[in-house]
Protein backbone atom coordinates (compact mmCIF):
# COMPACT_ATOMS: atom_id res chain seq x y z
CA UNK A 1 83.10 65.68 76.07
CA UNK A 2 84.96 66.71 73.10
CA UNK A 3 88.13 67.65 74.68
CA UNK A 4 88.71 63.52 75.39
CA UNK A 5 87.97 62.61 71.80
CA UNK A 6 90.41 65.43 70.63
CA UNK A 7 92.84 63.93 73.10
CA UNK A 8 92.25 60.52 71.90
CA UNK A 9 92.57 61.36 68.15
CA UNK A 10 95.88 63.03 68.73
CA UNK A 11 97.24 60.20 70.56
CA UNK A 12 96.26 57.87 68.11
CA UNK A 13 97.86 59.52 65.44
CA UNK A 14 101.14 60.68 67.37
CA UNK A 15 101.43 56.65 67.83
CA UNK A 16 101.33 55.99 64.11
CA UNK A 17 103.33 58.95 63.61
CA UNK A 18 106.24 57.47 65.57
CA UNK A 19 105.94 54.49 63.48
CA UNK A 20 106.49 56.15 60.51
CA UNK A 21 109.33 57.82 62.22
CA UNK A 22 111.16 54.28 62.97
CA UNK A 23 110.46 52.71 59.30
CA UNK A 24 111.90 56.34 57.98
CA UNK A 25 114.58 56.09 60.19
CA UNK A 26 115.51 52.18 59.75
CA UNK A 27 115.85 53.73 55.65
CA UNK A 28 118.14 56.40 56.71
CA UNK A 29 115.35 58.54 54.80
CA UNK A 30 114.63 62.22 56.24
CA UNK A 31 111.27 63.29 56.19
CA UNK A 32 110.62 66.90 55.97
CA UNK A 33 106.94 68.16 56.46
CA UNK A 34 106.30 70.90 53.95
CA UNK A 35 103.75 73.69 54.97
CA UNK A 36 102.52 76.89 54.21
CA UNK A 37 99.03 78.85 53.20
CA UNK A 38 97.63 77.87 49.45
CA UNK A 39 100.03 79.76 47.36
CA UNK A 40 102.71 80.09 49.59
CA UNK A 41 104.98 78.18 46.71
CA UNK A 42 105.18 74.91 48.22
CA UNK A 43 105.48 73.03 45.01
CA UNK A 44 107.77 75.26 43.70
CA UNK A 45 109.88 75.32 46.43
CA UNK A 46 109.90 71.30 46.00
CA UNK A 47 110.24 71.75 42.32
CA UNK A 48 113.44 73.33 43.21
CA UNK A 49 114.89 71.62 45.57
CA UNK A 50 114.36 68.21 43.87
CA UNK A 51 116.46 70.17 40.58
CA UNK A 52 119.38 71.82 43.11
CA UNK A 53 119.91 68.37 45.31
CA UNK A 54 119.24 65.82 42.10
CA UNK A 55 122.57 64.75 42.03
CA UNK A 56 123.24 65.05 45.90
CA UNK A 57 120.48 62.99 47.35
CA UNK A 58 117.84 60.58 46.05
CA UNK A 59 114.67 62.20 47.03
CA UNK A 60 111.09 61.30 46.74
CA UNK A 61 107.65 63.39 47.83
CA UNK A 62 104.39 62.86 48.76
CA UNK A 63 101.56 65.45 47.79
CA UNK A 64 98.85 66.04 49.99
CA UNK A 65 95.39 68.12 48.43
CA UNK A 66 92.13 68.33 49.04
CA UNK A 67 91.94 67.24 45.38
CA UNK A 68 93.00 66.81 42.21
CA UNK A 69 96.74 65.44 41.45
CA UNK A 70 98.03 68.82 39.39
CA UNK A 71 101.25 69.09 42.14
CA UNK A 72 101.86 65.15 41.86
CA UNK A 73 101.95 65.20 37.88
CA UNK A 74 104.22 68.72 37.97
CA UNK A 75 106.58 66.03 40.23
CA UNK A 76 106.50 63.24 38.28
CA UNK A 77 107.68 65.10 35.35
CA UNK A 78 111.03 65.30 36.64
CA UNK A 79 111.00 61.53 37.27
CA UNK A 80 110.95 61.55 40.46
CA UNK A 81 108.85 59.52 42.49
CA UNK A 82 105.31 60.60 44.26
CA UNK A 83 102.70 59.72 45.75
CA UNK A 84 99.54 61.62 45.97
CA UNK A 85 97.44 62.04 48.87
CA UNK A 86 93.70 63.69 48.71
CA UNK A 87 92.31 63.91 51.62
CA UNK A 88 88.71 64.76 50.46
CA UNK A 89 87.73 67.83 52.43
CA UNK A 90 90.19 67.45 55.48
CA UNK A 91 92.67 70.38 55.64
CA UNK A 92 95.68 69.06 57.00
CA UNK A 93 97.54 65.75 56.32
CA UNK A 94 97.69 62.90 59.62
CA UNK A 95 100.22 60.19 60.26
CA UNK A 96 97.63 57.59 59.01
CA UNK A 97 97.46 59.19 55.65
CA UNK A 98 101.07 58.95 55.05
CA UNK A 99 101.95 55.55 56.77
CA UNK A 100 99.44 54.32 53.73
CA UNK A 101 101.94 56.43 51.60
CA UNK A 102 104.90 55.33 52.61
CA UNK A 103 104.06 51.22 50.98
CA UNK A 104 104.07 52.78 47.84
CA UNK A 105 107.23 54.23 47.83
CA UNK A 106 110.87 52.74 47.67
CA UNK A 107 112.50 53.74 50.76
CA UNK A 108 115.55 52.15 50.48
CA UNK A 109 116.17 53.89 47.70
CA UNK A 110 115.88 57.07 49.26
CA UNK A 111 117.93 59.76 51.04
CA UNK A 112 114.80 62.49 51.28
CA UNK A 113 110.99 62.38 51.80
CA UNK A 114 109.33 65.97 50.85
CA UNK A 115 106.15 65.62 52.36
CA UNK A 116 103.79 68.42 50.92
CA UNK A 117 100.96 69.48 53.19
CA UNK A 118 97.22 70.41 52.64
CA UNK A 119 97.36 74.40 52.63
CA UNK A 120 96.87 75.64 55.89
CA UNK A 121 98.44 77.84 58.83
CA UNK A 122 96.69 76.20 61.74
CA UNK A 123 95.48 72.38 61.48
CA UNK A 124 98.53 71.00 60.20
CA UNK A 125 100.44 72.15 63.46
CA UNK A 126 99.35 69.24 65.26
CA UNK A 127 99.53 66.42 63.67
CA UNK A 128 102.90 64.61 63.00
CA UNK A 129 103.43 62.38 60.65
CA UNK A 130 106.42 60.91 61.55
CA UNK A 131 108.83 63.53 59.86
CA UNK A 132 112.67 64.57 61.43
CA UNK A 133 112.19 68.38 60.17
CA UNK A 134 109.04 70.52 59.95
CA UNK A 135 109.13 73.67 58.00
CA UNK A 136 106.89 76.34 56.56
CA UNK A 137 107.05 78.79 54.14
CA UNK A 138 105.62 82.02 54.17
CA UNK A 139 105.29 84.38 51.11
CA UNK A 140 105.98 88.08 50.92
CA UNK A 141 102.84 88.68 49.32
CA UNK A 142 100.95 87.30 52.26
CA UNK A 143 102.19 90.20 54.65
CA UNK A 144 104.86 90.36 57.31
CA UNK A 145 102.09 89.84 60.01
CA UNK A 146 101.74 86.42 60.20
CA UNK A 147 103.79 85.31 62.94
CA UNK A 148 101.44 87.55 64.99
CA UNK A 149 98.43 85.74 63.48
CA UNK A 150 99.50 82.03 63.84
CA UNK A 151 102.22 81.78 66.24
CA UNK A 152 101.66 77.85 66.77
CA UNK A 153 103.09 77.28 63.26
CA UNK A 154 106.28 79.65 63.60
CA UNK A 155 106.63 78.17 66.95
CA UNK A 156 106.60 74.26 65.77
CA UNK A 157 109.13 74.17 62.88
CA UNK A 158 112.64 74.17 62.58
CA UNK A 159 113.05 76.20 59.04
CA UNK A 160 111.08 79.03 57.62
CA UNK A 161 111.23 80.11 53.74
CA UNK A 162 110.39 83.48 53.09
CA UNK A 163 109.44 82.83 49.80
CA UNK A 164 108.97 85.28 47.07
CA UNK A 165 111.87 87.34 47.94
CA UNK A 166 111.88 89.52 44.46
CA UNK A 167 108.52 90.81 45.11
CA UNK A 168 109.81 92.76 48.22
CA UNK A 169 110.55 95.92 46.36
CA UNK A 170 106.77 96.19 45.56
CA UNK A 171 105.10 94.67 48.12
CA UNK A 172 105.11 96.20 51.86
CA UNK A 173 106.52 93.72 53.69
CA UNK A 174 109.07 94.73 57.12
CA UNK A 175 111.57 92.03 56.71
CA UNK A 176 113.42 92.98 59.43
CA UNK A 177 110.35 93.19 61.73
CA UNK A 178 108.88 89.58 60.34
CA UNK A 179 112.28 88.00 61.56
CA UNK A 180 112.64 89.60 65.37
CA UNK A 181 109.25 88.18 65.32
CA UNK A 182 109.89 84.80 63.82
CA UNK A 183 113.13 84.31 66.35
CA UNK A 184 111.51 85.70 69.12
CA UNK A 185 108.80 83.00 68.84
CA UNK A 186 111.60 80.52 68.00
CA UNK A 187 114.90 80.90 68.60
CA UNK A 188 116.31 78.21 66.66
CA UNK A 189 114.29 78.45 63.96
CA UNK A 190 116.81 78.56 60.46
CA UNK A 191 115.14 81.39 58.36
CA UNK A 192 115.89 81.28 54.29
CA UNK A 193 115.04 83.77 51.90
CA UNK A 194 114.18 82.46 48.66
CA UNK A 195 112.95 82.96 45.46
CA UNK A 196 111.52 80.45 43.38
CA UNK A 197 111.12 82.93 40.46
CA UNK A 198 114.86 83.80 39.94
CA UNK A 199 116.50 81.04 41.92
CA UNK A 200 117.83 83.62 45.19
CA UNK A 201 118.61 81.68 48.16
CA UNK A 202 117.82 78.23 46.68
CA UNK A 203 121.57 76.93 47.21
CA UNK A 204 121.66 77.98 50.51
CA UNK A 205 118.43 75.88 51.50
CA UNK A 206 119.31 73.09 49.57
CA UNK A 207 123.12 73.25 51.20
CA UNK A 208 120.36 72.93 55.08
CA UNK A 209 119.03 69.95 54.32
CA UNK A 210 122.04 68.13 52.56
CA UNK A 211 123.28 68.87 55.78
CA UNK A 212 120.88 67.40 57.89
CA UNK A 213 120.57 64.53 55.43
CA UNK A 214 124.39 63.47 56.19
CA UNK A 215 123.59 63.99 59.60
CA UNK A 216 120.70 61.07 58.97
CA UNK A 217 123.95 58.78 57.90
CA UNK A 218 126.54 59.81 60.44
């Protein structure tokens, strides 16, 4: 019996999630589904994309947590606006969650939604939320192993960050190796590496999704 109610959940949710789709799209906004493990540098990778595209795009984000609203405040700092999200326990975010966001938020006055989800590797994987790009970010320190570990994820998005990128003199981590894996899982897949510390590869992500954002207006 519980296979049909998982069935039935996803559905519901995939429905709502193309809803949010056609309001984001009837905005020209692109929504881009953040995730990664806890610590991966999610926030700071948002941090810094909001400061390299501030005078490209008008962007906006919503933060998803379990608790607390430390990431939202760290946003709103740099006046731009956010809405947070806690989810109370649940480790991923679902379309419902952010079609209540997206009321709060001025979409037509928008070029670029950040979404930032709950950290996880595995639940967030299936459940849309109406976003045009999915990425994820994995960090050197968590090991060059992980595309072995949770394939699903490295499979579903359409960018990867390797974030951390300055640690990889002290850290063992087979760069090489991580990205046969990575493209062998997904050969599309547009791989960054990035450092959030001293700024490496930042312009070259940012440059990605300015891209796709014309592409939103074309």
């Amino acid at each position: 019996m519980k296979i049909p109610i998982v069935e039935n959940i996803l559905s519901a949710n995939d429905r709502l999630a193309e809803e949010n789709a056609r309001l984001l799209a009837a905005e020209d906004v692109l929504a881009v589904n953040v995730m990664a493990s806890p610590g991966a540098g999610k926030t700071s990778l948002i941090v810094h994309t909001i400061e390299a595209l501030r005078h490209r795009a008008r962007i906006g984000v919503i933060e998803g947590d379990v608790a607390s609203r430390v990431d939202a405040d760290t946003i709103e700092a740099l006046g731009v606006p956010v809405v947070q999200i806690n989810t109370g326990g649940t480790c991923h975010l679902d379309a419902n969650m952010v079609h209540g966001s997206l009321d709060q938020l001025p979409l037509a006055e928008l070029d670029l939604l950040l979404i930032e989800n709950v950290g996880n590797l595995i639940c967030p994987t299936d459940f849309a939320l109406g976003e045009r790009i999915k990425v994820m970010i994995s960090s050197i320190p968590e090991g060059d192993d992980k595309p072995y570990k949770y394939p699903a994820m490295f499979a579903a998005v359409q960018g990867i960050v390797i974030n951390k990128i300055d640690l990889l003199p002290y850290v063992e981590f087979d760069l090489e190796s991580f990205r046969k894996l990575v493209t062998g899982l997904n050969s599309g897949v547009q791989v960054f590496e990035v450092s959030c510390k001293t700024g490496e590869g930042i312009p070259a992500w940012a440059d990605w999704l300015a891209s796709a954002i014309a592409e939103m207006d074309a």
